[in-house]
Protein backbone atom coordinates (compact mmCIF):
# COMPACT_ATOMS: atom_id res chain seq x y z
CA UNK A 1 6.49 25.16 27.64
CA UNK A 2 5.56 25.05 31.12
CA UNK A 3 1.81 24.45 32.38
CA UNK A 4 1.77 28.40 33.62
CA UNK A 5 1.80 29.32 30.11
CA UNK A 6 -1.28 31.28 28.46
CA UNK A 7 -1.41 31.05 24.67
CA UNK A 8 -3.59 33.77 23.24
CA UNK A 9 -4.10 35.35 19.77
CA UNK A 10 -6.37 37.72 18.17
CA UNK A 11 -8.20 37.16 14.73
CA UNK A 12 -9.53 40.11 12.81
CA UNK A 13 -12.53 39.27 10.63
CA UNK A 14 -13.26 42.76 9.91
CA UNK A 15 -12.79 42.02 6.44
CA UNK A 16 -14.26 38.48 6.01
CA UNK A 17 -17.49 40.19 7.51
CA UNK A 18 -17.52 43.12 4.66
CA UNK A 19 -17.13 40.51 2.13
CA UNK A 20 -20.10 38.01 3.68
CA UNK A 21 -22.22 41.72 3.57
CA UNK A 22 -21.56 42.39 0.15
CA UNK A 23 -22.53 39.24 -0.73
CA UNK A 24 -25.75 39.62 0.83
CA UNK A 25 -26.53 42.95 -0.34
CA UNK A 26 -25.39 41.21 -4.14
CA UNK A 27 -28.02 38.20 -3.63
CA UNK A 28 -30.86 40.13 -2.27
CA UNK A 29 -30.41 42.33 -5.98
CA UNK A 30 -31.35 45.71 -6.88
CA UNK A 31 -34.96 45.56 -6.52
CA UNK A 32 -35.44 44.56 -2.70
CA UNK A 33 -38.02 46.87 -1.24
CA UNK A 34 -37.47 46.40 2.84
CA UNK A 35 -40.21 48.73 3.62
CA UNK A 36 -42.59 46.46 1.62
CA UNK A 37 -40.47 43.40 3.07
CA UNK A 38 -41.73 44.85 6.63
CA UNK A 39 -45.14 45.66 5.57
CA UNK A 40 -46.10 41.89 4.25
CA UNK A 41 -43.97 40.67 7.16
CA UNK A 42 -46.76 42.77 8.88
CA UNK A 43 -49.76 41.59 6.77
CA UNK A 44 -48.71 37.85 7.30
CA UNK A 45 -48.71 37.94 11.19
CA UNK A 46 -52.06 39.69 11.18
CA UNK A 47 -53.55 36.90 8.97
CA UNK A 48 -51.19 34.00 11.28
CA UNK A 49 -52.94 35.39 14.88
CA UNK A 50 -56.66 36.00 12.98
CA UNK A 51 -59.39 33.81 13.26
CA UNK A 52 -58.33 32.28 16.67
CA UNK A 53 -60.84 29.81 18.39
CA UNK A 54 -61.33 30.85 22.15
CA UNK A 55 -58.75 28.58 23.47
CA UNK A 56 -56.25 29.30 20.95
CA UNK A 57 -57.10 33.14 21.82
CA UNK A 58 -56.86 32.37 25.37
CA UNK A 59 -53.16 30.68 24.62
CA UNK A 60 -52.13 33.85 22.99
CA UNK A 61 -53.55 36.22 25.38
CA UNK A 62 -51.32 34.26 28.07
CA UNK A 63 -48.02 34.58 25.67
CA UNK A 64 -48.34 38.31 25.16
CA UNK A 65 -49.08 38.81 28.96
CA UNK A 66 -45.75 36.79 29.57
CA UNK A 67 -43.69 38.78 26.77
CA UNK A 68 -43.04 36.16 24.32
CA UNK A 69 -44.99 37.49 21.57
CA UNK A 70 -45.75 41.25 20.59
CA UNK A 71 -49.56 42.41 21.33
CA UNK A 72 -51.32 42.51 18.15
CA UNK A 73 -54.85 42.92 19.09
CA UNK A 74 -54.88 46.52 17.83
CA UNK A 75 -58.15 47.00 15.31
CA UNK A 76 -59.07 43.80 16.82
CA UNK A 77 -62.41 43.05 17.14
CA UNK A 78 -63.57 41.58 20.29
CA UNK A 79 -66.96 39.86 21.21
């Protein structure tokens, strides 16, 4: 085999992937709601950026500005 030589292959995981998704799908069981997944998803981030002091609400005001966290002052009750 000379050093000009390009060894390349192809690996199909098509299948491994449908097994790792039924597996998930088994695990997460019958009775997995994702709307109501969402919704306390929802509810917890309210209650995480509530209650700020004035620096830390100064701190997030800066983040959302730059994009790194979603605006969630909607309903928010300002001073």
């Amino acid at each position: 085999m000379g050093s000009d030589s390009e060894l390349s292959f192809a690996l199909d995981l098509t299948l491994d992937e449908a097994r790792r998704r039924t597996a998930v799908v088994e695990a997460i069981g019958e009775d997995w709601d994702p709307v109501a997944v969402l919704a306390e998803e929802e509810r917890a981030y309210d209650m995480l950026y509530s209650g700020l002091d004035p620096e830390q609400q100064r701190i997030y005001d800066e983040l959302v500005q730059a994009g790194v966290l979603p605006d969630r002052t909607v309903g928010r009750v300002t001073d």
